[in-house]
N, C-alpha and C. Protein backbone atom coordinates (compact mmCIF):
# COMPACT_ATOMS: atom_id res chain seq x y z
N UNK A 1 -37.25 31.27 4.53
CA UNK A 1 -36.69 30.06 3.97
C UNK A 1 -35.90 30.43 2.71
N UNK A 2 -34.27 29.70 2.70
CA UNK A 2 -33.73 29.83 1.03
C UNK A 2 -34.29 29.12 0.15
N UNK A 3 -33.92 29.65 -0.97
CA UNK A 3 -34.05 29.03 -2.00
C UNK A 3 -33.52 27.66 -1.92
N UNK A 4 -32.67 27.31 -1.79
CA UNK A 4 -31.91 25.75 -1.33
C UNK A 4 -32.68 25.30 -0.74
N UNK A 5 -33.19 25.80 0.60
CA UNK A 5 -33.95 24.85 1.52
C UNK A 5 -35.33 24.36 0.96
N UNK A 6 -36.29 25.32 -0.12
CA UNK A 6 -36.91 25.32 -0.83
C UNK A 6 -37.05 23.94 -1.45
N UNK A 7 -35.71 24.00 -2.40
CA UNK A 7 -35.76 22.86 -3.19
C UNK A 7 -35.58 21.82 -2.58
N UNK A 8 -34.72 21.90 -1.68
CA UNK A 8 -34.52 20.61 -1.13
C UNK A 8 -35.99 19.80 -0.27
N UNK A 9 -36.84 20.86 -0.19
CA UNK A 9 -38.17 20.51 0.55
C UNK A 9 -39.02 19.63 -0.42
N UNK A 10 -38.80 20.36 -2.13
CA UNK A 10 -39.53 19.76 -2.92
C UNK A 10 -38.89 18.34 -3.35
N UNK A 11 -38.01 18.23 -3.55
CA UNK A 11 -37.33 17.11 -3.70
C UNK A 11 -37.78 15.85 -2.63
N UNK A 12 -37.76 16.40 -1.51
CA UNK A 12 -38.00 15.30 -0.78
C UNK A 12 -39.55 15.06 -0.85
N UNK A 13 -40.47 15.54 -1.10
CA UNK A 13 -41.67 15.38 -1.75
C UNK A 13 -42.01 14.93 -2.76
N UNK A 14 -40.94 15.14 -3.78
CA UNK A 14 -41.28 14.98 -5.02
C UNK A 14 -41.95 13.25 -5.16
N UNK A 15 -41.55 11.94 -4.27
CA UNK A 15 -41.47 10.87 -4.31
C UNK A 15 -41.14 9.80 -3.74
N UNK A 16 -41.06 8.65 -3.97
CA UNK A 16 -40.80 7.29 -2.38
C UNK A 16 -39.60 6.95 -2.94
N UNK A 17 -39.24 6.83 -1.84
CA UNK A 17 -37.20 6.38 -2.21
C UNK A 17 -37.76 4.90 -2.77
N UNK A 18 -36.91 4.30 -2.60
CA UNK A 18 -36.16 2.61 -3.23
C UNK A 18 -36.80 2.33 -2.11
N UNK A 19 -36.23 2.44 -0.91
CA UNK A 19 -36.91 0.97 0.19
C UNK A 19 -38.09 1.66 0.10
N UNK A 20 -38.71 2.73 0.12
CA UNK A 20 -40.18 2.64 0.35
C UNK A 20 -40.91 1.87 -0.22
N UNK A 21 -40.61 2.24 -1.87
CA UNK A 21 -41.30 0.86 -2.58
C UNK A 21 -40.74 -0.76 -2.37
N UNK A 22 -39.83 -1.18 -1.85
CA UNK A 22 -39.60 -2.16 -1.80
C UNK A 22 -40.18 -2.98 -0.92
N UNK A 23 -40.62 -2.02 0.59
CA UNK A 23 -41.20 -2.47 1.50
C UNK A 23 -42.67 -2.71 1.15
N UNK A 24 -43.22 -1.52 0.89
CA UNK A 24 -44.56 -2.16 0.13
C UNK A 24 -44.76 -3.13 -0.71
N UNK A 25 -43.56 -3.80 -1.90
CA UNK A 25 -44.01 -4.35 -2.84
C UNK A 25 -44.04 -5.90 -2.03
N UNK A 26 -42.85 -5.97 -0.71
CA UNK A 26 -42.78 -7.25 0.09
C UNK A 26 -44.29 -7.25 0.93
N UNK A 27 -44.65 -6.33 1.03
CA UNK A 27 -46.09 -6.32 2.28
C UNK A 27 -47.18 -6.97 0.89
N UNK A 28 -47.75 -6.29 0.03
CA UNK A 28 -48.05 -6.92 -0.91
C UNK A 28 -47.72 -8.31 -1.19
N UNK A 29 -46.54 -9.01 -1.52
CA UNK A 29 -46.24 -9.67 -1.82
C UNK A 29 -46.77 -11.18 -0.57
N UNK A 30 -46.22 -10.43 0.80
CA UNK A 30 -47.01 -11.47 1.38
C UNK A 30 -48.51 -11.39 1.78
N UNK A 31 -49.13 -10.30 1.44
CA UNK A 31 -50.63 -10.30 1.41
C UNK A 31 -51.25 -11.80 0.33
N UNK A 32 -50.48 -11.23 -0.83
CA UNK A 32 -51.37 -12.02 -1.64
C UNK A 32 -50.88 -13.72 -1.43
N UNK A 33 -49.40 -13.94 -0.48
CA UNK A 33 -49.16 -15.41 -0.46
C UNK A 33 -50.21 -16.23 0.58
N UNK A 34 -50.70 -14.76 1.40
CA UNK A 34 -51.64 -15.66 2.36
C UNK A 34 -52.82 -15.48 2.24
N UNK A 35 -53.40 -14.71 1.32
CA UNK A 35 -54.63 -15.19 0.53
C UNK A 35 -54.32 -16.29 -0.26
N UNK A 36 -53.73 -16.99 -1.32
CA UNK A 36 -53.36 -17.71 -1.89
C UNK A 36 -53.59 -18.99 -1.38
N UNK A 37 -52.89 -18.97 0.01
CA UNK A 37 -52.89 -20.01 0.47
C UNK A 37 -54.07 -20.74 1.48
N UNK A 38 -54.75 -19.69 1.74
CA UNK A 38 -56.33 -19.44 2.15
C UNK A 38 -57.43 -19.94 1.41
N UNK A 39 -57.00 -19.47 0.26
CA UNK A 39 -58.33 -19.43 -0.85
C UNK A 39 -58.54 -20.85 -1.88
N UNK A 40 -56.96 -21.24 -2.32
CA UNK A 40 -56.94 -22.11 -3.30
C UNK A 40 -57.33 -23.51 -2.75
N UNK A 41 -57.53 -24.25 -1.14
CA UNK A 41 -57.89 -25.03 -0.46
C UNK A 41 -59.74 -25.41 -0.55
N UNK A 42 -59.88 -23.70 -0.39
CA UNK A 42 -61.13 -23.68 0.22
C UNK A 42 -62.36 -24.04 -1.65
N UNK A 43 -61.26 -23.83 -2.79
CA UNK A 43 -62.00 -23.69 -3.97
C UNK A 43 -62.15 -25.23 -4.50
N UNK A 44 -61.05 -26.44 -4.13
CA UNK A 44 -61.41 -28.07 -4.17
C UNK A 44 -62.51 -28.23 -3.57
N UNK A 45 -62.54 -27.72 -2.00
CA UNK A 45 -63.71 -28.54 -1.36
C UNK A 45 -65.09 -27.94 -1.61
N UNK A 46 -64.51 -26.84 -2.15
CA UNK A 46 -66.18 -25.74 -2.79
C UNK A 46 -66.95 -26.84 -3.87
N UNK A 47 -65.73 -26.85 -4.89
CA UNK A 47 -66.26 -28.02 -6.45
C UNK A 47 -66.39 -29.09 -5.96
N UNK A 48 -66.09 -29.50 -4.61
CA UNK A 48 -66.40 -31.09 -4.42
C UNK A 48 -67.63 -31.39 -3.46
N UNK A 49 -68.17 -30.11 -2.78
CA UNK A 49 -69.27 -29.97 -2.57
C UNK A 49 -70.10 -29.82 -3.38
N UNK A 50 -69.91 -29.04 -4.21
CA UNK A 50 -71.15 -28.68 -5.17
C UNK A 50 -71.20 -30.03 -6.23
N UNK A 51 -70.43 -31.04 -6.74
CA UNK A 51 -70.32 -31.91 -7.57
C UNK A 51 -71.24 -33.16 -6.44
N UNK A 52 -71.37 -33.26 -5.09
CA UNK A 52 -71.72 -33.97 -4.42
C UNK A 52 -73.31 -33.97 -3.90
N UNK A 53 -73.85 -32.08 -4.08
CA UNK A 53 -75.09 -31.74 -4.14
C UNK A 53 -75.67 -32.36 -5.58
N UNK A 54 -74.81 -31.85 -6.64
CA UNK A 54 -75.62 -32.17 -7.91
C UNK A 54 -75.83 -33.60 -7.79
N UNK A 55 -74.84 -34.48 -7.70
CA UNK A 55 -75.34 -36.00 -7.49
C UNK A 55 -76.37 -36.23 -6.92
N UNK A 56 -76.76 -35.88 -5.59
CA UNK A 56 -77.78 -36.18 -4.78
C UNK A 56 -79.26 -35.73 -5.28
N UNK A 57 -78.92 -34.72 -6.31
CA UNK A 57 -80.51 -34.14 -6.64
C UNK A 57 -80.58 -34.66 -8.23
N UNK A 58 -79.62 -35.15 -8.77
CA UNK A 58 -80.08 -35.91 -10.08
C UNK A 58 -79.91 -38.11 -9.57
N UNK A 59 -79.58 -38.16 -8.61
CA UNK A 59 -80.37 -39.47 -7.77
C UNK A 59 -82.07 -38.91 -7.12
N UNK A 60 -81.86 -38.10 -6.33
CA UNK A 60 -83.39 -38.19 -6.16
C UNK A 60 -84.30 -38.10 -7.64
N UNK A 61 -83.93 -37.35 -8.73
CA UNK A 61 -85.07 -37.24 -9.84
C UNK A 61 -84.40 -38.79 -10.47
N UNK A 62 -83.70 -39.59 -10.38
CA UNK A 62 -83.71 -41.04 -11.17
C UNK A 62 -85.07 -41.71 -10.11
N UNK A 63 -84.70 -41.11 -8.91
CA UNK A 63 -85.66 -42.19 -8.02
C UNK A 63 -87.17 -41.96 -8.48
N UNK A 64 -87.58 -40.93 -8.50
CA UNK A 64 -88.58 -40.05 -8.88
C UNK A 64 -89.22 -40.65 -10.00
N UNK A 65 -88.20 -40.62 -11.45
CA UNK A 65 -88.71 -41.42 -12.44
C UNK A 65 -88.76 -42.78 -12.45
N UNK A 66 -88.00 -43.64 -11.35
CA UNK A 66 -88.58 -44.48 -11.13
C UNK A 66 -89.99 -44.84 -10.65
N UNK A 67 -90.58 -44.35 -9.99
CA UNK A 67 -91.73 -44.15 -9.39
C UNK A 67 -92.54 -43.87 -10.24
N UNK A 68 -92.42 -43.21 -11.13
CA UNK A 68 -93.66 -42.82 -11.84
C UNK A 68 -93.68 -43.75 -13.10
N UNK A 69 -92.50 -44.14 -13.31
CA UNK A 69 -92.46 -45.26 -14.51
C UNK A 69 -92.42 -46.46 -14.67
N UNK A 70 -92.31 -47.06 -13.18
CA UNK A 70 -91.95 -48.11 -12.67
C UNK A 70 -90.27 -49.18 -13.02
N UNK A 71 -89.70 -48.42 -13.38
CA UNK A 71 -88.01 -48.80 -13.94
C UNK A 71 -87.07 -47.36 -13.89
N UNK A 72 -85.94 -48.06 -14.29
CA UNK A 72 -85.09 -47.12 -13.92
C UNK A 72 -84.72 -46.69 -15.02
N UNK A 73 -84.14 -45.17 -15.63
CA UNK A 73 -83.45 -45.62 -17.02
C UNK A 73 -82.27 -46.73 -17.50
N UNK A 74 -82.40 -46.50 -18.62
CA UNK A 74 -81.13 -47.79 -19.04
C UNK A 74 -80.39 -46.90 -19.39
N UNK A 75 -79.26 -48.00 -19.68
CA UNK A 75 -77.73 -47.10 -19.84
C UNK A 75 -77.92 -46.00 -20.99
N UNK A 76 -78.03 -46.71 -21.92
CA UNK A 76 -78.58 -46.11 -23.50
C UNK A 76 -79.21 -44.84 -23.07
N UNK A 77 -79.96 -44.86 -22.12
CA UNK A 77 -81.10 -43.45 -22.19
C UNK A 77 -80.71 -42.84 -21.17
N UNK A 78 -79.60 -43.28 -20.44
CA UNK A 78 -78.91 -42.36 -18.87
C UNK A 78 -79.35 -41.30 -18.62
N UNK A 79 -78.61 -40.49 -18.29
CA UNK A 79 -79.40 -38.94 -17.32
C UNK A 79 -80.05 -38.37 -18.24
N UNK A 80 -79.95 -38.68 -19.76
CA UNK A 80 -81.30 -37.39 -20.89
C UNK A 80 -82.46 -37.80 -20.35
N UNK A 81 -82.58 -39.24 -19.61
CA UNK A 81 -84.12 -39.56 -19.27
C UNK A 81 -84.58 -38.66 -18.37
N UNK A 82 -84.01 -37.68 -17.50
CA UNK A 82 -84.37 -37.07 -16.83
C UNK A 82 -85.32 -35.53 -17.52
N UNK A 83 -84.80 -35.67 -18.28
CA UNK A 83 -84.62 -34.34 -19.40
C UNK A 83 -86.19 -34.59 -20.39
N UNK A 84 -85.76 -35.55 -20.77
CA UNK A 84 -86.61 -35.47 -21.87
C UNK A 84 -87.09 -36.89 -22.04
N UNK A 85 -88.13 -37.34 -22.67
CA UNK A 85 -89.14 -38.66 -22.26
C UNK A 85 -88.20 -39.43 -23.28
N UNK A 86 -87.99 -40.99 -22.91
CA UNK A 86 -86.95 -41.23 -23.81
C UNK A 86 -88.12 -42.12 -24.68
N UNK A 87 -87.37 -42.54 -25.69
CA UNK A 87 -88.09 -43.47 -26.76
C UNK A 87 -88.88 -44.93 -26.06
N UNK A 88 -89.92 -45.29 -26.29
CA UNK A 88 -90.20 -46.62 -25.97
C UNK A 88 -90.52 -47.11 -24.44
N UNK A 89 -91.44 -45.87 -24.13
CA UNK A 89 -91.75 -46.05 -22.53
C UNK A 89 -92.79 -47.14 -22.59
N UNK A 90 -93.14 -47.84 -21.44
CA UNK A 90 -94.00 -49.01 -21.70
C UNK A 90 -95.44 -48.02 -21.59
N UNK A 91 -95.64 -47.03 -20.34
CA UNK A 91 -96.50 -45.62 -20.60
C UNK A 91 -96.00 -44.37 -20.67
N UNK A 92 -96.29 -44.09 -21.56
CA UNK A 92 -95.46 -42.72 -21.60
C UNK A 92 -96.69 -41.77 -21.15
N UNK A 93 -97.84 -41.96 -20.68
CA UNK A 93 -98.31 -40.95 -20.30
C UNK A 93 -98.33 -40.34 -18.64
N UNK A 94 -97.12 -41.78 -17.80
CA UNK A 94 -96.45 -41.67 -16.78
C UNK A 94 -95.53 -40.92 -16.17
N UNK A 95 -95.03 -40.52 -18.01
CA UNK A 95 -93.52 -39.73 -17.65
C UNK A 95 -94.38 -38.15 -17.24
N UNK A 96 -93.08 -37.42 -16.13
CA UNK A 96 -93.97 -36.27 -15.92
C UNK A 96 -93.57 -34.87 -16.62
N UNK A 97 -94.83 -34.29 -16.45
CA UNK A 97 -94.52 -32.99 -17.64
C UNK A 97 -93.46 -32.37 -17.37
N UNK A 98 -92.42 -31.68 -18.51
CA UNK A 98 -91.75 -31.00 -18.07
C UNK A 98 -90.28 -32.10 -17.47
N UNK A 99 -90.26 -32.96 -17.25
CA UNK A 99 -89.26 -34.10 -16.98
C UNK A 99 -89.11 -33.71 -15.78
N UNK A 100 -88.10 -34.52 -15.27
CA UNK A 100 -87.85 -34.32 -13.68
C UNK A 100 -86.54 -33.75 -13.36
N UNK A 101 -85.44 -32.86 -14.19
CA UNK A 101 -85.11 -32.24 -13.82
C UNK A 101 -84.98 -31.19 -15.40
N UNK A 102 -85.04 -29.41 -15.10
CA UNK A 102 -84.83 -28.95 -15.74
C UNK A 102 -83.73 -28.76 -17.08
N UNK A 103 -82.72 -29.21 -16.48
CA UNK A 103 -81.25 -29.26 -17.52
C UNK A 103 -80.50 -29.86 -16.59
N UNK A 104 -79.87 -30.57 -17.27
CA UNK A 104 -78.56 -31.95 -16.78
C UNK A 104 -77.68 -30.33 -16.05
N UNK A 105 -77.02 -30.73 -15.47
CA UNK A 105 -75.89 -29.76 -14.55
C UNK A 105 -74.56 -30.54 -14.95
N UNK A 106 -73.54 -29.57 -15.46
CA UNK A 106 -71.83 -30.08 -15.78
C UNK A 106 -71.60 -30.52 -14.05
N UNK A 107 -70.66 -30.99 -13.87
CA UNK A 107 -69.70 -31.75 -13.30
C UNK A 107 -68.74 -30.04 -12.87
N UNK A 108 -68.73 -29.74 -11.75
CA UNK A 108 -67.73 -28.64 -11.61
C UNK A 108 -66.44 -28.50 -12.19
N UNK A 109 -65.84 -29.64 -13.07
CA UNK A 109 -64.63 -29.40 -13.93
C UNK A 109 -65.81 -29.52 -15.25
N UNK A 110 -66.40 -29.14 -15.81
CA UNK A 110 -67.07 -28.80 -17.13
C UNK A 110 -67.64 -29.95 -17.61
N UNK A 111 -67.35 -30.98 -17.33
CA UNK A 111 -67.80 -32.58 -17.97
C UNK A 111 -69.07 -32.83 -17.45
N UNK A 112 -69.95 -33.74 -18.31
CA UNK A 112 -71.33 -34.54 -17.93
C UNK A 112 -71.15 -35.38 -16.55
N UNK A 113 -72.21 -35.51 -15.73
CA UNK A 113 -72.65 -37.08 -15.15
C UNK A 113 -72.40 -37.79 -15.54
N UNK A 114 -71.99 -38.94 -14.85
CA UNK A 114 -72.21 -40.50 -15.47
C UNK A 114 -73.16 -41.33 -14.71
N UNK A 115 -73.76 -41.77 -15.82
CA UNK A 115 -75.02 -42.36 -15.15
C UNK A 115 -74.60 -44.59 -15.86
N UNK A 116 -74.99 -44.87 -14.37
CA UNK A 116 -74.46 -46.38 -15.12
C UNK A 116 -75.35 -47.43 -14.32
N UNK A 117 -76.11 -48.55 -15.02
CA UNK A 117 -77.05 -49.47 -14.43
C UNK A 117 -76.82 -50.60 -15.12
N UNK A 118 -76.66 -51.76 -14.20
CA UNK A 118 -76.47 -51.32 -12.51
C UNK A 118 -75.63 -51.02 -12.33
N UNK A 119 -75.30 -51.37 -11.08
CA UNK A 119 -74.90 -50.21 -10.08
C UNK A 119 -73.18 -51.42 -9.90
N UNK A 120 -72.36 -50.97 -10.11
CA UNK A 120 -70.73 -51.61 -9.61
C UNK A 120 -70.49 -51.28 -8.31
N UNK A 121 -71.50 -50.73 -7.66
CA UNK A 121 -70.58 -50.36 -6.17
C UNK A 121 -71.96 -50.81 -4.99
N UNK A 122 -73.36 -51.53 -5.45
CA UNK A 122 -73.43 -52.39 -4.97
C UNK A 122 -75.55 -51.69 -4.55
N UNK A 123 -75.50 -50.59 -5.55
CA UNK A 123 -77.20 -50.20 -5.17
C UNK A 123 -78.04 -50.70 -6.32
N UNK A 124 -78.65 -49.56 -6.84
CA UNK A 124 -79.40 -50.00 -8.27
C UNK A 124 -78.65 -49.37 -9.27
N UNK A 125 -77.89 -48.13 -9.12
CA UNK A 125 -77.25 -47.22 -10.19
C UNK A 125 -76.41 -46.49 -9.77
N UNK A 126 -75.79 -46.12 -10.67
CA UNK A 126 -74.35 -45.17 -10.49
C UNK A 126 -74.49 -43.73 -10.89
N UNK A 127 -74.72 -42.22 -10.12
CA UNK A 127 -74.42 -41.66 -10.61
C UNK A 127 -72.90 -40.85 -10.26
N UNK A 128 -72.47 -40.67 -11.19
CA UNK A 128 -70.99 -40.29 -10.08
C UNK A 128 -70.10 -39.03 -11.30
N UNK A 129 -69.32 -38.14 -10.88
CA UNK A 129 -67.85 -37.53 -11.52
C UNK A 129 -66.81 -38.33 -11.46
N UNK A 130 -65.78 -38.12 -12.53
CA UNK A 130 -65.07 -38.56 -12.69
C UNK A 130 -64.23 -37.84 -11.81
N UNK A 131 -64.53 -36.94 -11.11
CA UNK A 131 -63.38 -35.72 -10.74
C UNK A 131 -62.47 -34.77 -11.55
N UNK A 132 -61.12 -34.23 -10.94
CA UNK A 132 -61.12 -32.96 -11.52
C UNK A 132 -60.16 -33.50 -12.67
N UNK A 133 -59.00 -34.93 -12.72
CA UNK A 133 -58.79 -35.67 -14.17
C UNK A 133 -59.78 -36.07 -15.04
N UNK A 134 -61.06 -36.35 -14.79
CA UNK A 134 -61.65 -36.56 -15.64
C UNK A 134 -61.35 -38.37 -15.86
N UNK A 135 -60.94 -39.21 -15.43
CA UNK A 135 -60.84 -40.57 -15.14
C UNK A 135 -60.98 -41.43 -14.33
N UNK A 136 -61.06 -42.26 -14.22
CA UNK A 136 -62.11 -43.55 -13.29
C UNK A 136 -60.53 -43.38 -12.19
N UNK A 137 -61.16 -43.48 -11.11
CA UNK A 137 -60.02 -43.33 -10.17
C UNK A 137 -59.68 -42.41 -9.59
N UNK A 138 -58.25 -42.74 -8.99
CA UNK A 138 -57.17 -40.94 -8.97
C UNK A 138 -57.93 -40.64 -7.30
N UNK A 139 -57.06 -40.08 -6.71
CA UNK A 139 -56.77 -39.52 -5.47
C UNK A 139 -57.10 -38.10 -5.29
N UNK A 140 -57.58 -37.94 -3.98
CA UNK A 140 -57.90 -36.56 -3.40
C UNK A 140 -59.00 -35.57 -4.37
N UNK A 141 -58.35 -34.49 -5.50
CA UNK A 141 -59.49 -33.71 -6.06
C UNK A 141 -59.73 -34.55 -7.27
N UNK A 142 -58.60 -35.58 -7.67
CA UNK A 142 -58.63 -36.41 -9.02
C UNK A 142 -60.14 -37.39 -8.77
N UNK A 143 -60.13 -38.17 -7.42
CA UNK A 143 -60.97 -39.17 -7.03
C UNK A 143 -62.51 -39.23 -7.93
N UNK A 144 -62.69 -39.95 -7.63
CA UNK A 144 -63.95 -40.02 -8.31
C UNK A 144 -65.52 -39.77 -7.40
N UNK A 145 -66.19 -39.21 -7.47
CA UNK A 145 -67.24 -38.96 -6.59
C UNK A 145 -68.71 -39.27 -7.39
N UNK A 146 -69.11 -39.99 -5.89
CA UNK A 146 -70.58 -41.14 -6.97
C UNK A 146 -71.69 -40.87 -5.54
N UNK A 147 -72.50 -41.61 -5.88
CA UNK A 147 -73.81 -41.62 -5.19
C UNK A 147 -74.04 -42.78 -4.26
N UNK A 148 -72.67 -43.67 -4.27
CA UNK A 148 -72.57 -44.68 -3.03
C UNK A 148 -71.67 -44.20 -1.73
N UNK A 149 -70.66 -43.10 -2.44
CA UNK A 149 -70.39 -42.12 -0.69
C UNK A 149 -71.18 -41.94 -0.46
N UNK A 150 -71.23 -41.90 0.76
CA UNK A 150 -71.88 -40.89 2.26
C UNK A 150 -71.56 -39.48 2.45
């Protein structure tokens, strides 16, 4: 082998032309558009599941303290009643140890429960998210999600 042919061997080793990288950076490029478009669907109905579990298990512990207290909390004492024994039980040696749920749970956009009695949508109480605006209302991930859906 010459010397020429030599170099010219290393040269072509040395590195990826222009379209090589270009082709990869497009293969990439649509990798990540169809993860993207995969993933960001599946992460609403994730938070709107999980915002729909937490409802259901801080309604069963309102029901719970109903039962053992014979009332429901009032607005004033909303979901902390779950937490912690509120002021001015008629028995407080009803309420149960330890409360009936460990720690209030955020709202999958970071915000509290709302806890409201009675009930505007037609039971004994309201617990519900505001959704992912954070306001009474609003459509699709905005909507509001309560404990009178199904």
């Amino acid at each position: 082998m010459t010397q020429d042919q030599k170099q010219a061997q290393r040269r072509r080793r040395a590195g990826f032309t222009l379209v090589e990288l270009m082709v990869v950076i497009v293969i990439i490029g649509l990798l990540a558009t169809v993860v993207a478009i995969n993933v960001l669907p599946a992460q609403g109905k994730a938070m709107v599941g999980k915002a729909k579990a937490d409802i259901s298990t801080l309604e069963q512990a309102i029901e719970t303290y109903r039962l053992d207290n014979l009332t429901f909390p009032d607005n004033a004492q909303g979901l902390q009643a779950l937490v912690t024994a509120p002021q001015g039980l008629s028995q407080p040696d009803r309420y149960r140890q330890g409360g009936y749920v460990r720690r209030l749970p955020k709202d999958p956009w970071g915000r509290d429960y709302q806890y409201r009695r009675p009930s505007t949508h037609g039971g004994q109480f309201d617990v519900f998210s505001w959704g992912a605006d954070g306001k009474e209302g609003g459509e699709g991930e905005d909507a509001d999600l309560g404990n009178w859906q199904s």
